[in-house]
Protein backbone atom coordinates (compact mmCIF):
# COMPACT_ATOMS: atom_id res chain seq x y z
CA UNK A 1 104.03 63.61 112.28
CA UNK A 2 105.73 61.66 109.68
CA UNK A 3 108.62 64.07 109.65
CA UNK A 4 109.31 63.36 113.14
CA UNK A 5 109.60 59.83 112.91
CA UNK A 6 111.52 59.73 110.17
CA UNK A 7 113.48 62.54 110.80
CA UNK A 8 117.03 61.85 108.80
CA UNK A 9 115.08 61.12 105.81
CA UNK A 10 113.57 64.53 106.06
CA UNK A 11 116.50 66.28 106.47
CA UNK A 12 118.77 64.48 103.98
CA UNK A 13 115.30 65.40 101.76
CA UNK A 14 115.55 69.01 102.94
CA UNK A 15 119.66 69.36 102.30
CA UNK A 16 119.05 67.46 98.50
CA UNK A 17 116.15 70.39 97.74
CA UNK A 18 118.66 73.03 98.61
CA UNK A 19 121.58 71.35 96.59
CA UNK A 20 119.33 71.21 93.93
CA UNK A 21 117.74 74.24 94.34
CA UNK A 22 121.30 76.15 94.56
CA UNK A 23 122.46 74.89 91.25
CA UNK A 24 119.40 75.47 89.25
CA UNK A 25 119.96 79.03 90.52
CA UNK A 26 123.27 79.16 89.43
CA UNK A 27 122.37 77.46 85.60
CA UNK A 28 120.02 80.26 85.53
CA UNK A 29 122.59 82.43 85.90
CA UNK A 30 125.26 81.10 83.79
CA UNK A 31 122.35 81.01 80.81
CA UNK A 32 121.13 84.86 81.76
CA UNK A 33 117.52 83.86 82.48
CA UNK A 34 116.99 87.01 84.21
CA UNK A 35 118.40 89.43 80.88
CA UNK A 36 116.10 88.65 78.29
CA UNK A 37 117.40 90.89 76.20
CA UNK A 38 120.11 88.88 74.45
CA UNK A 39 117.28 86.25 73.10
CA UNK A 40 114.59 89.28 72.14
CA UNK A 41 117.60 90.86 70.24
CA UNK A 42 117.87 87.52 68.24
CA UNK A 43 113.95 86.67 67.94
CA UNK A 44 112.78 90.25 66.36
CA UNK A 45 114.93 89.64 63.23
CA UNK A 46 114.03 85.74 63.00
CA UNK A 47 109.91 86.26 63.40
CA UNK A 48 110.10 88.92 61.15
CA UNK A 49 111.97 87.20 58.30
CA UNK A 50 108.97 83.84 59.15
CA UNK A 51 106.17 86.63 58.63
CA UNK A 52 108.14 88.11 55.41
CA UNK A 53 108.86 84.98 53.81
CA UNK A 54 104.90 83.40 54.90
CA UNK A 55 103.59 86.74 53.15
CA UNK A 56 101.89 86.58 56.86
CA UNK A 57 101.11 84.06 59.58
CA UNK A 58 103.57 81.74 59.19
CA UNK A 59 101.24 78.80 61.28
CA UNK A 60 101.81 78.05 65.04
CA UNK A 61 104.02 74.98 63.93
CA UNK A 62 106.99 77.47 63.16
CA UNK A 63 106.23 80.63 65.44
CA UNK A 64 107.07 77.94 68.61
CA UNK A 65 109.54 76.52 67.03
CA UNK A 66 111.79 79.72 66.39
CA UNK A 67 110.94 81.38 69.47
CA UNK A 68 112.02 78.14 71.93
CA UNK A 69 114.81 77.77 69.73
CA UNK A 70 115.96 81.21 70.10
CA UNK A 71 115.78 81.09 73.72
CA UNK A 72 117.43 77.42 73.92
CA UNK A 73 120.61 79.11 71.22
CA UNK A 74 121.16 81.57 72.84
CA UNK A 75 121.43 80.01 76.30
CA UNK A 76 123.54 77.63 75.10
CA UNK A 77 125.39 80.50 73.59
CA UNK A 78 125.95 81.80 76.72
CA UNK A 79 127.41 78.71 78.36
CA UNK A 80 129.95 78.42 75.56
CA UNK A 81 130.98 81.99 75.75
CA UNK A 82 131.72 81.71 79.26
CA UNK A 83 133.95 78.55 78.93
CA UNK A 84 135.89 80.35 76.38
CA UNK A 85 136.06 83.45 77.97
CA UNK A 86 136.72 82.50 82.09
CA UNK A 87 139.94 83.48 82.24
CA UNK A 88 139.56 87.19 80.63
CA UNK A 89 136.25 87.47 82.37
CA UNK A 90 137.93 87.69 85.47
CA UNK A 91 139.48 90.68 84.67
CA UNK A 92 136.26 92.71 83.63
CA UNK A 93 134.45 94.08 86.43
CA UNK A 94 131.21 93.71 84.60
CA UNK A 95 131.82 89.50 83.83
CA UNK A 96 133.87 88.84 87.06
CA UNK A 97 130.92 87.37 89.02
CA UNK A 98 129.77 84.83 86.15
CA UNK A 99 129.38 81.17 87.50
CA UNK A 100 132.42 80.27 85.33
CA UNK A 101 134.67 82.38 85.90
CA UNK A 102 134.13 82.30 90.12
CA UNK A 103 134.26 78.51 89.92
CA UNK A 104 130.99 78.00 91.30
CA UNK A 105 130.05 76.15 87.92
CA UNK A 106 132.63 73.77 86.26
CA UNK A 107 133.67 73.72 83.02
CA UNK A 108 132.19 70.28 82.21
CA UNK A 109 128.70 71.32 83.78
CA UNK A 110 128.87 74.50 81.38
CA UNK A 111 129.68 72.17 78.93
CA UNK A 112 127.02 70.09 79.84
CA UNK A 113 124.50 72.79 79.95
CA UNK A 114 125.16 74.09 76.72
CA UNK A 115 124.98 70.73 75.13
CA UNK A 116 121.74 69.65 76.27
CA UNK A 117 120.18 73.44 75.27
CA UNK A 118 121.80 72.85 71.73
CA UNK A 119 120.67 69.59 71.39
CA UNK A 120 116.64 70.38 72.75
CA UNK A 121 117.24 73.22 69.78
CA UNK A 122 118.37 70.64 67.29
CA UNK A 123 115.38 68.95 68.08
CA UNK A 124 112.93 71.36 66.83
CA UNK A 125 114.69 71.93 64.00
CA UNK A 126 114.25 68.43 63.25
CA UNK A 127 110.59 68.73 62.49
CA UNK A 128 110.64 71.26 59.68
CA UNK A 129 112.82 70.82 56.24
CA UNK A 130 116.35 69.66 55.09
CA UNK A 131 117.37 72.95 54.46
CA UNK A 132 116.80 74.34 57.61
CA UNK A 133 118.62 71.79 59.25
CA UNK A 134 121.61 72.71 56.76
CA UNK A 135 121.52 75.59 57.93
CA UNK A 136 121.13 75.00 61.41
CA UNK A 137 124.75 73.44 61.19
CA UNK A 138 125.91 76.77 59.89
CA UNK A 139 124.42 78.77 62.46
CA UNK A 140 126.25 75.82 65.29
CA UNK A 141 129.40 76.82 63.91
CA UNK A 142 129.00 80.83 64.04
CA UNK A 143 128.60 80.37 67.57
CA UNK A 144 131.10 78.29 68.60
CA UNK A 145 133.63 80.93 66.30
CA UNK A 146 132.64 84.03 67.91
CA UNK A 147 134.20 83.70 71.18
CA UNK A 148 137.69 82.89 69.61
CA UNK A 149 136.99 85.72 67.36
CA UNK A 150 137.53 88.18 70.10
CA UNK A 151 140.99 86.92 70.03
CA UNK A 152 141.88 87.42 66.27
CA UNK A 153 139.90 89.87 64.83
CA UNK A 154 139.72 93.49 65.30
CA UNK A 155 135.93 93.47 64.90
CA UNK A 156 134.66 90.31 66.62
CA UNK A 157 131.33 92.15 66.82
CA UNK A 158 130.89 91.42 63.13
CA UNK A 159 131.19 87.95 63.69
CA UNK A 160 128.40 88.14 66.55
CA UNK A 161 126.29 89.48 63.90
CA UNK A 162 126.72 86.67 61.43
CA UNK A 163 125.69 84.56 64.41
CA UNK A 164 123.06 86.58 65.73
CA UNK A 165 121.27 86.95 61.93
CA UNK A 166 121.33 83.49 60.89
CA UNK A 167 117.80 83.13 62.16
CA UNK A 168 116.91 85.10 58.76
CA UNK A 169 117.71 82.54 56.04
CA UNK A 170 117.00 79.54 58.47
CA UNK A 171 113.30 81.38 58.68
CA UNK A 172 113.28 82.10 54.92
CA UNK A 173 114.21 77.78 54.16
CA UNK A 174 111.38 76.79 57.11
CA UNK A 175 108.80 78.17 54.77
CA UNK A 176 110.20 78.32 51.50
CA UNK A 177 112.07 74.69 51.61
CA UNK A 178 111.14 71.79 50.28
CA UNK A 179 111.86 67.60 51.54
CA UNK A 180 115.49 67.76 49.43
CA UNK A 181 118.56 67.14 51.27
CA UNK A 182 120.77 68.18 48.60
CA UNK A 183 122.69 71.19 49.79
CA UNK A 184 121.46 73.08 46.30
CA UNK A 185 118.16 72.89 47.95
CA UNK A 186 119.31 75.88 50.60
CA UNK A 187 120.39 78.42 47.66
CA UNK A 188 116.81 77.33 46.12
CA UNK A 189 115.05 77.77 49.32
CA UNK A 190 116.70 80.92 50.69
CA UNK A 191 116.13 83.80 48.28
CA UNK A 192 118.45 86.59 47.37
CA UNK A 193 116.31 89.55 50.06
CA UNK A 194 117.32 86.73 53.12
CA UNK A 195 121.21 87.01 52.38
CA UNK A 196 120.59 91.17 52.46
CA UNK A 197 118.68 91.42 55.76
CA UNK A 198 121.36 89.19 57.06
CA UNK A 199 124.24 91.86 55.69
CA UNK A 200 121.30 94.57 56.80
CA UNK A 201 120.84 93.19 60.25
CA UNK A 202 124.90 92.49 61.00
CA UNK A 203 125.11 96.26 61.28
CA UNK A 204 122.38 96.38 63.41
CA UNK A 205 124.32 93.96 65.72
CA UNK A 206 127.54 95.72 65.14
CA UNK A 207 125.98 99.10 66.69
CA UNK A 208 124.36 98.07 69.26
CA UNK A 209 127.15 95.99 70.26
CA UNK A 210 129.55 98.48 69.85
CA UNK A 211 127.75 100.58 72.29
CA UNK A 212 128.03 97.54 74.99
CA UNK A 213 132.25 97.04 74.11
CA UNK A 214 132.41 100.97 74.92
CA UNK A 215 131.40 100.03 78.61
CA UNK A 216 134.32 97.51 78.86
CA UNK A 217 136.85 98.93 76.37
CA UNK A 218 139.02 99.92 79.16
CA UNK A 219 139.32 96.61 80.88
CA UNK A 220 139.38 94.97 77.48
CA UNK A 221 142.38 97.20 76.41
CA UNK A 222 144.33 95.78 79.59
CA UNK A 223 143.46 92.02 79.10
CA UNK A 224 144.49 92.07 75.09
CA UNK A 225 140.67 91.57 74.10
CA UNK A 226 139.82 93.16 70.40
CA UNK A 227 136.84 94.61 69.88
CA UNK A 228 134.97 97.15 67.84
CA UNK A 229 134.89 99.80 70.02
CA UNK A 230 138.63 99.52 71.01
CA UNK A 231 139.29 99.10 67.07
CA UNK A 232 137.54 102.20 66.48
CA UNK A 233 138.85 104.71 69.00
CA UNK A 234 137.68 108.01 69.19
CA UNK A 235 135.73 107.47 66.41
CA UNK A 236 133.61 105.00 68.04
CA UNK A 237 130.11 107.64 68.30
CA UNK A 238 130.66 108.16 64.44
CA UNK A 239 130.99 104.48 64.11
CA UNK A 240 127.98 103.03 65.62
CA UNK A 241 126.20 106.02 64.09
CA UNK A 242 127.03 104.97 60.64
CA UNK A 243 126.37 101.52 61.02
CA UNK A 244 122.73 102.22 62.35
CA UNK A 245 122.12 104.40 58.81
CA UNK A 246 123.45 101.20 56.96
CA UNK A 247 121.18 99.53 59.25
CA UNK A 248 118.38 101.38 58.17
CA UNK A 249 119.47 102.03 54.56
């Protein structure tokens, strides 16, 4: 009954929902909310290195604060890639229909997006140690490199898996660090085994992301995009096969 008396307030109500309701869609999108598998492929490497470097149960405290974290970076990841990349993305068949790239989300609300995420991140890292948040400034400037790596160097995926294995030391410094902020603190905090699962895990992320540049090596080859799979060639299978045994070696 109300809505019928009042019945521009209900549909200026109704038209604001669906606005609103439209572009959460579309953030949900441009942050891949529905293809989890970019954040699980960050958080198995990041618990593990918490449960290695607690000897066990690393508490609640830091479990929830690396997993949100993960999810939060690498949305945020995702909005920055997409600025960067909207005017190749076009051009690949698989990235055409990103909310960037079609225009149905600006560059300043990608922006916008991926500042807030970043910043909720920052936030958690806030309540463990100094050396985490050290490195959490490291691991900030990985992943605003990457997508300009793509540009320069012949095997950007290397740089992705800098980025996507700095969860290791920043795990090892939660539970190993200390209350100093001198930057000595990190080396002291982050033990010589975190730096080699990093170098271990990079060729995990250089395989499996080798695989995924296969799929697009063709459009990437027209567009000028370098990656590892157009670097490697033929040799690709051989490739991603050797970097899984240093993986696992």
């Amino acid at each position: 009954m109300r809505c019928a008396n009042t019945r521009g307030s209900c549909f200026k109500g109704g038209w604001r929902d669906k606005v609103l309701s439209a572009r959460l869609s579309l953030y949900l999108q441009l942050i891949r909310w529905d293809r989890p598998a970019g954040w699980l492929l960050l958080l198995w490497p990041s618990l593990s290195a918490l449960w290695m470097a607690a000897d066990g149960f690393p508490g609640w405290h830091l479990v929830v604060v690396f997993v949100l974290g993960t999810v939060l970076m690498r949305s945020a990841g995702c909005c920055i890639n997409d600025v960067a990349d909207r005017d190749f993305d076009r051009h690949v068949k698989r990235t055409a229909q990103r909310p960037v790239t079609t225009g149905a989300v600006s560059v300043k609300e990608a922006l916008g997006v991926g500042a807030v995420l970043a910043l909720a991140a920052f936030g958690l890292v806030l309540t463990t140690n100094p050396p985490t948040i050290w490195l959490s400034f490291a691991a900030l400037l990985v992943t605003l490199i990457y997508p300009y790596a793509k540009r320069v160097v012949s095997m950007p995926q290397a740089v992705l898996g800098v980025a996507f294995s700095f969860g290791i030391p920043m795990a090892f410094a939660a539970v190993l660090g200390g209350q100093d902020w001198r930057l000595s603190a990190v080396t002291q905090a982050v033990p010589p085994a975190a730096w080699l699962l990093l170098v271990s895990n990079l060729f995990w992320v250089l395989a499996y992301d080798t695989e995924y540049a296969m799929v697009d090596r063709d459009d990437d080859l027209k567009i000028g995009m370098k990656t590892s799979a157009i670097t490697l060639g033929r040799h690709d299978v051989l490739g991603v096969m050797v970097f899984y045994g240093l993986y696992l070696g």
